[in-house]
PDB file of N, CA and C in Angstrom:
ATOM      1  N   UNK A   1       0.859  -1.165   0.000  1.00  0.00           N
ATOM      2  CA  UNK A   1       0.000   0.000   0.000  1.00  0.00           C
ATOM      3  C   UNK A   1       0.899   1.220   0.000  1.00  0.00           C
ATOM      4  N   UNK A   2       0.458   1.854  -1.089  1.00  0.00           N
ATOM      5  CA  UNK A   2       0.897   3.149  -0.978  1.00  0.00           C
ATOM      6  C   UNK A   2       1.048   3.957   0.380  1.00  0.00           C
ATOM      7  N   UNK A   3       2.070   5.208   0.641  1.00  0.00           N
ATOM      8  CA  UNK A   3       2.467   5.732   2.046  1.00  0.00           C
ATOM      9  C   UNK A   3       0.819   6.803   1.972  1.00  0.00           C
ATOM     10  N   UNK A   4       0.722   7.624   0.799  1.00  0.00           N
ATOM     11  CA  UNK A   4       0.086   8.544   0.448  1.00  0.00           C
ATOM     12  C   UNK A   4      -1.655   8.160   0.584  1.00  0.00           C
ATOM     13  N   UNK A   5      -1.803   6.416   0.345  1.00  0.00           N
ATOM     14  CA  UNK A   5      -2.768   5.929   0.458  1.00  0.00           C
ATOM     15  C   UNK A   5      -3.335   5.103   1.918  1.00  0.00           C
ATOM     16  N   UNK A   6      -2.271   4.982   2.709  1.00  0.00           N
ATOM     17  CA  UNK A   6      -2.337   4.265   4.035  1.00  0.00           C
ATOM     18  C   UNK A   6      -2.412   5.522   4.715  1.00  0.00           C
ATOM     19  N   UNK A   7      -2.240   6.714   3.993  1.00  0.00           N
ATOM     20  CA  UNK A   7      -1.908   7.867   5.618  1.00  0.00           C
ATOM     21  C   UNK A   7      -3.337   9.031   5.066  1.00  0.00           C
ATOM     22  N   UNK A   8      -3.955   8.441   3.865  1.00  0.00           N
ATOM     23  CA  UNK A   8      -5.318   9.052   3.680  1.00  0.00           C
ATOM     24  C   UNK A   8      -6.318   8.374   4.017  1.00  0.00           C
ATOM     25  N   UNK A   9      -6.379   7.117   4.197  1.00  0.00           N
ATOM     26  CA  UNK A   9      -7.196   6.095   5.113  1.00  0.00           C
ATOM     27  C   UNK A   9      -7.328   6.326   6.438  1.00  0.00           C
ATOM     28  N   UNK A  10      -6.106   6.597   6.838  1.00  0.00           N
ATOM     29  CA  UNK A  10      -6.124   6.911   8.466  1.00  0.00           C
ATOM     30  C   UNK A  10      -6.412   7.947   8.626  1.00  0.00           C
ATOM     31  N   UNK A  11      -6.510   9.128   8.188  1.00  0.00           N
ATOM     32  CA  UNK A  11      -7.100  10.723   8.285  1.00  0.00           C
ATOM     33  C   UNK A  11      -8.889  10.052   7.966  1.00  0.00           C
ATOM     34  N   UNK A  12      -9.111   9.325   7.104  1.00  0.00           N
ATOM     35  CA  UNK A  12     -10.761   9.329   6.582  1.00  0.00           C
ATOM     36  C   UNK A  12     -11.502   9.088   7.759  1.00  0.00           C
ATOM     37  N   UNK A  13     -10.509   7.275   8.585  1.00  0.00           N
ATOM     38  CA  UNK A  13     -10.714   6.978  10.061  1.00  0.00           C
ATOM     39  C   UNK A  13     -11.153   7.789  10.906  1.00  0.00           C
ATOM     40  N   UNK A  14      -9.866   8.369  11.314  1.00  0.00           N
ATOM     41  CA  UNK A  14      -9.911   9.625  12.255  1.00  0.00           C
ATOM     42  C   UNK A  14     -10.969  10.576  11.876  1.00  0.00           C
ATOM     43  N   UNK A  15     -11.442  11.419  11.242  1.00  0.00           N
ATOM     44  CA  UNK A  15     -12.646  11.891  10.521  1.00  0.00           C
ATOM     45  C   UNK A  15     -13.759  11.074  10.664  1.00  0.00           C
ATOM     46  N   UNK A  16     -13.693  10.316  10.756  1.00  0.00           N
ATOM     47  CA  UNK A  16     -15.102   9.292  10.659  1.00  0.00           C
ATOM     48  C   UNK A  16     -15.661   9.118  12.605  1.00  0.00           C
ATOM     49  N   UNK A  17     -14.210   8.869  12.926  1.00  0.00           N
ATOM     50  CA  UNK A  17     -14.585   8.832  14.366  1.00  0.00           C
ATOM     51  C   UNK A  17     -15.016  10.114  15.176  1.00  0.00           C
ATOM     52  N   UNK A  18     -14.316  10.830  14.503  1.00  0.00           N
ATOM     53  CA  UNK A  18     -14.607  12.559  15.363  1.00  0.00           C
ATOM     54  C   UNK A  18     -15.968  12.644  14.894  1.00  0.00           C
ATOM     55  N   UNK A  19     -16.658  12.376  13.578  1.00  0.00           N
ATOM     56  CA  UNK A  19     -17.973  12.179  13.137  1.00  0.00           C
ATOM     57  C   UNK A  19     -19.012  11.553  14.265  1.00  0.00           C
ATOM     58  N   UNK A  20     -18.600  10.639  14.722  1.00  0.00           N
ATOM     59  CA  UNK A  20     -19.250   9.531  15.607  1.00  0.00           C
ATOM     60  C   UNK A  20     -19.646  10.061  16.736  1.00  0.00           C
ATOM     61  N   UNK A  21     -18.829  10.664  17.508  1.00  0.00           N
ATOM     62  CA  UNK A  21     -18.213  11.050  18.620  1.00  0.00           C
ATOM     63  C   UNK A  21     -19.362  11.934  18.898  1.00  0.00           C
ATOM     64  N   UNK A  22     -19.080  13.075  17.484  1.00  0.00           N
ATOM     65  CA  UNK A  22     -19.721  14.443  17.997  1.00  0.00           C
ATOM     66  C   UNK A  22     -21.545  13.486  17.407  1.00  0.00           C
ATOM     67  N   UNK A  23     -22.075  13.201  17.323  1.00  0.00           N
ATOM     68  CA  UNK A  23     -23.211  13.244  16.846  1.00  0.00           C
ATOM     69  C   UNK A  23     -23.429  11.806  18.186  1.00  0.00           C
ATOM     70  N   UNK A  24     -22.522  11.272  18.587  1.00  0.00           N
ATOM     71  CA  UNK A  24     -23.345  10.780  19.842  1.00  0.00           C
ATOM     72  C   UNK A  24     -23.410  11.820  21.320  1.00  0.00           C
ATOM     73  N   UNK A  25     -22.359  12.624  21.295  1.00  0.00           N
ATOM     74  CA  UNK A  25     -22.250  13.844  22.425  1.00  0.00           C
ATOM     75  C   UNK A  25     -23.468  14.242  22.244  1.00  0.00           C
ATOM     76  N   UNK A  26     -24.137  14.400  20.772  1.00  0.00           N
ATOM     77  CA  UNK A  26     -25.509  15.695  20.625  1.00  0.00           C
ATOM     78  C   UNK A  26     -26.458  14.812  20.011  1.00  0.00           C
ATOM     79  N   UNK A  27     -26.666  13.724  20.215  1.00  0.00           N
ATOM     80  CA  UNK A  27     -27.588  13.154  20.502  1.00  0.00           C
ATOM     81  C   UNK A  27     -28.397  13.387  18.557  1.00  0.00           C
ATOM     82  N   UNK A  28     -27.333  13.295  17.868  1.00  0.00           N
ATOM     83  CA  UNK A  28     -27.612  13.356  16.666  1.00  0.00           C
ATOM     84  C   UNK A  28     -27.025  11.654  16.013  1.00  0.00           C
ATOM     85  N   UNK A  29     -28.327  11.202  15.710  1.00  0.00           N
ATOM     86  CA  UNK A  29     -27.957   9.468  15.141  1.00  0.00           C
ATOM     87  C   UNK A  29     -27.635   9.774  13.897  1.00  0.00           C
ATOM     88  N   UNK A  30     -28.108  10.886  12.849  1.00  0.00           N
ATOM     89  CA  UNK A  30     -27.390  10.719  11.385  1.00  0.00           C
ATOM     90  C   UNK A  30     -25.906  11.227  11.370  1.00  0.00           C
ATOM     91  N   UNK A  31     -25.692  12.234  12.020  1.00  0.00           N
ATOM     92  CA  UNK A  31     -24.207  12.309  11.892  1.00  0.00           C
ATOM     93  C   UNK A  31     -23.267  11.159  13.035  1.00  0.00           C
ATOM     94  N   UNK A  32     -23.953  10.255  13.369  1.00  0.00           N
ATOM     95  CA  UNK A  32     -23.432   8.974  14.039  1.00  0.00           C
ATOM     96  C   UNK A  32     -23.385   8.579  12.922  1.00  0.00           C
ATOM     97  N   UNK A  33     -24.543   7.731  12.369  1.00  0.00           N
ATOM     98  CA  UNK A  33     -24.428   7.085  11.421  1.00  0.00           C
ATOM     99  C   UNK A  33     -23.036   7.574  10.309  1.00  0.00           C
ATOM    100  N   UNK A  34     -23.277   8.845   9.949  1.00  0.00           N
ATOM    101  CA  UNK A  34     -22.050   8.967   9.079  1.00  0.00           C
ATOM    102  C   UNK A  34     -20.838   8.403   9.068  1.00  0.00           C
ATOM    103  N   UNK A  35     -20.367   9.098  10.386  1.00  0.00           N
ATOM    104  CA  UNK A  35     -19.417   8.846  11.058  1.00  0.00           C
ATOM    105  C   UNK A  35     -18.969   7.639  11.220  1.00  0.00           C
ATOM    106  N   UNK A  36     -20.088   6.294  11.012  1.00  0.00           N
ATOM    107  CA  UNK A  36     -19.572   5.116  11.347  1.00  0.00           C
ATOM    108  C   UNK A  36     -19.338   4.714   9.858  1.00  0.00           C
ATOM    109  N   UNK A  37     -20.173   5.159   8.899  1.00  0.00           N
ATOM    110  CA  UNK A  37     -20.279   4.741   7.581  1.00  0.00           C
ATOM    111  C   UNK A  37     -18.639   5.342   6.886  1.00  0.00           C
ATOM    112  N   UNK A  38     -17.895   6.500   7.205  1.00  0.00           N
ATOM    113  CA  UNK A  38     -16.680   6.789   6.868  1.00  0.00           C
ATOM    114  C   UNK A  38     -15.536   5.945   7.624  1.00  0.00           C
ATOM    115  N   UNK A  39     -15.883   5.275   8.700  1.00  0.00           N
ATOM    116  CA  UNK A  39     -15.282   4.238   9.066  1.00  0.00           C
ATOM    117  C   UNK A  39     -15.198   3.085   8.320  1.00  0.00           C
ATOM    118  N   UNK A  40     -16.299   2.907   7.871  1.00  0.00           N
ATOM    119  CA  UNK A  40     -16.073   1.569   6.904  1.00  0.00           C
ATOM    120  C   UNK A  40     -15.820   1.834   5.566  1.00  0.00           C
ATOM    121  N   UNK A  41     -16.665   3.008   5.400  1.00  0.00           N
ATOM    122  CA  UNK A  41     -15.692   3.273   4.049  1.00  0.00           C
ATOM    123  C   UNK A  41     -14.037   3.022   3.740  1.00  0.00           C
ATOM    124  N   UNK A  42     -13.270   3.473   4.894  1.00  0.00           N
ATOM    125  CA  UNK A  42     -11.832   3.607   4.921  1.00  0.00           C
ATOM    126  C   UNK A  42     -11.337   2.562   5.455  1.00  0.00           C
ATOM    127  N   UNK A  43     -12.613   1.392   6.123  1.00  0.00           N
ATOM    128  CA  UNK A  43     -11.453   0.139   5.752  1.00  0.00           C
ATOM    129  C   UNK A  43     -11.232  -0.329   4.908  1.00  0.00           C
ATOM    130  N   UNK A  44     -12.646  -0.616   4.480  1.00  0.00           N
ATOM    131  CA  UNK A  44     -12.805  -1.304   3.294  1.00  0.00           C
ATOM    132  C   UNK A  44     -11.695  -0.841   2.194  1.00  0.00           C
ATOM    133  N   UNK A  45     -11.540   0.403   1.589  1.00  0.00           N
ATOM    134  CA  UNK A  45     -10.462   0.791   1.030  1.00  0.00           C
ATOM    135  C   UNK A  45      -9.123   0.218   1.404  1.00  0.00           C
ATOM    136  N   UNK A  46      -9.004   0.076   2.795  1.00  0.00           N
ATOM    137  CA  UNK A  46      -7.313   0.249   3.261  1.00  0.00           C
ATOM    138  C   UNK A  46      -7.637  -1.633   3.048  1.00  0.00           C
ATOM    139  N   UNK A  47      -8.295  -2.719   3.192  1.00  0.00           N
ATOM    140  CA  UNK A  47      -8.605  -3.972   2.707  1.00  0.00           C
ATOM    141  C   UNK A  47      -8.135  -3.776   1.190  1.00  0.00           C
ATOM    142  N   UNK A  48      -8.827  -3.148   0.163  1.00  0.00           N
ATOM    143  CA  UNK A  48      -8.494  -3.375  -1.061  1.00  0.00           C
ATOM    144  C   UNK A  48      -6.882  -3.022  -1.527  1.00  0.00           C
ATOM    145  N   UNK A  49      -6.336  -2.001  -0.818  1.00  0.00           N
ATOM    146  CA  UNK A  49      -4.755  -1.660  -0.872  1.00  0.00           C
ATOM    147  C   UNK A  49      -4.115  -3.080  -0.476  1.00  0.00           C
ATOM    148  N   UNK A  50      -4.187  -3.396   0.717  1.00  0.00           N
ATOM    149  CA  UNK A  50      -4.022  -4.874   1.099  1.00  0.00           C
ATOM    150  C   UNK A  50      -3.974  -5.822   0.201  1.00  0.00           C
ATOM    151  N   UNK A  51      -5.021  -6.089  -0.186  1.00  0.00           N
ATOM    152  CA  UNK A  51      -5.103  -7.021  -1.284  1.00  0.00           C
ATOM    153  C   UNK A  51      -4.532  -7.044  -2.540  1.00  0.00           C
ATOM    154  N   UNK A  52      -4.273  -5.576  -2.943  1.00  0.00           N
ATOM    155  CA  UNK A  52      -3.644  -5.331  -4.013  1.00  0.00           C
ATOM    156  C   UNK A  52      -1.853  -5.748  -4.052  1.00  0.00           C
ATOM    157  N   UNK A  53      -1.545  -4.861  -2.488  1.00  0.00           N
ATOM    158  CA  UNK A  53      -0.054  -5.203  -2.528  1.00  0.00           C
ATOM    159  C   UNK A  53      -0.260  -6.915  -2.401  1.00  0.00           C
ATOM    160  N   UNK A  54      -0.901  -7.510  -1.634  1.00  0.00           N
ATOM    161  CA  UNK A  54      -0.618  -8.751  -1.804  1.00  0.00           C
ATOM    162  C   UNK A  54      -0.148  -9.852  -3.089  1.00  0.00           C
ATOM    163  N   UNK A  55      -1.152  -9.312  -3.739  1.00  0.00           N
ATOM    164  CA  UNK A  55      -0.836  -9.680  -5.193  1.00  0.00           C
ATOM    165  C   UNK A  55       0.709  -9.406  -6.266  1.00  0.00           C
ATOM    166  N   UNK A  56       0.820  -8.704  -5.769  1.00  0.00           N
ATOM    167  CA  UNK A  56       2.103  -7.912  -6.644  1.00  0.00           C
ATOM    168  C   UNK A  56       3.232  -8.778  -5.909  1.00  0.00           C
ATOM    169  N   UNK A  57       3.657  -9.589  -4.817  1.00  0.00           N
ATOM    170  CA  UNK A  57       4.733 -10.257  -4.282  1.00  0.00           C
ATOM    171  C   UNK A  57       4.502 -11.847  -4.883  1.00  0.00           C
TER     172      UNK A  57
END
């Protein structure tokens, strides 16, 4: 996996969780929901990098 692509996954993470965070503090479930949904967005991605370098060895 790319450096540029493993260290924009982990910012999406981080973003996703501060998402979470603040919308369970305020008692807001769609910006929870978001927040959890940019979580999986950015594994799922950082899975397909995975898989990709795997292939290439």
């Amino acid at each position: 996996m790319g450096t540029e692509d493993k260290m924009r996954n982990v910012a999406d993470k981080a973003k996703g969780k501060v998402k979470e965070a603040t919308g369970r503090a305020t008692g807001d479930r769609t910006i929870e929901a978001k927040g959890r949904a940019e979580q999986a967005k950015s594994d799922a991605k950082q899975a397909m990098e995975k898989i990709k370098d795997a292939g290439k060895h």
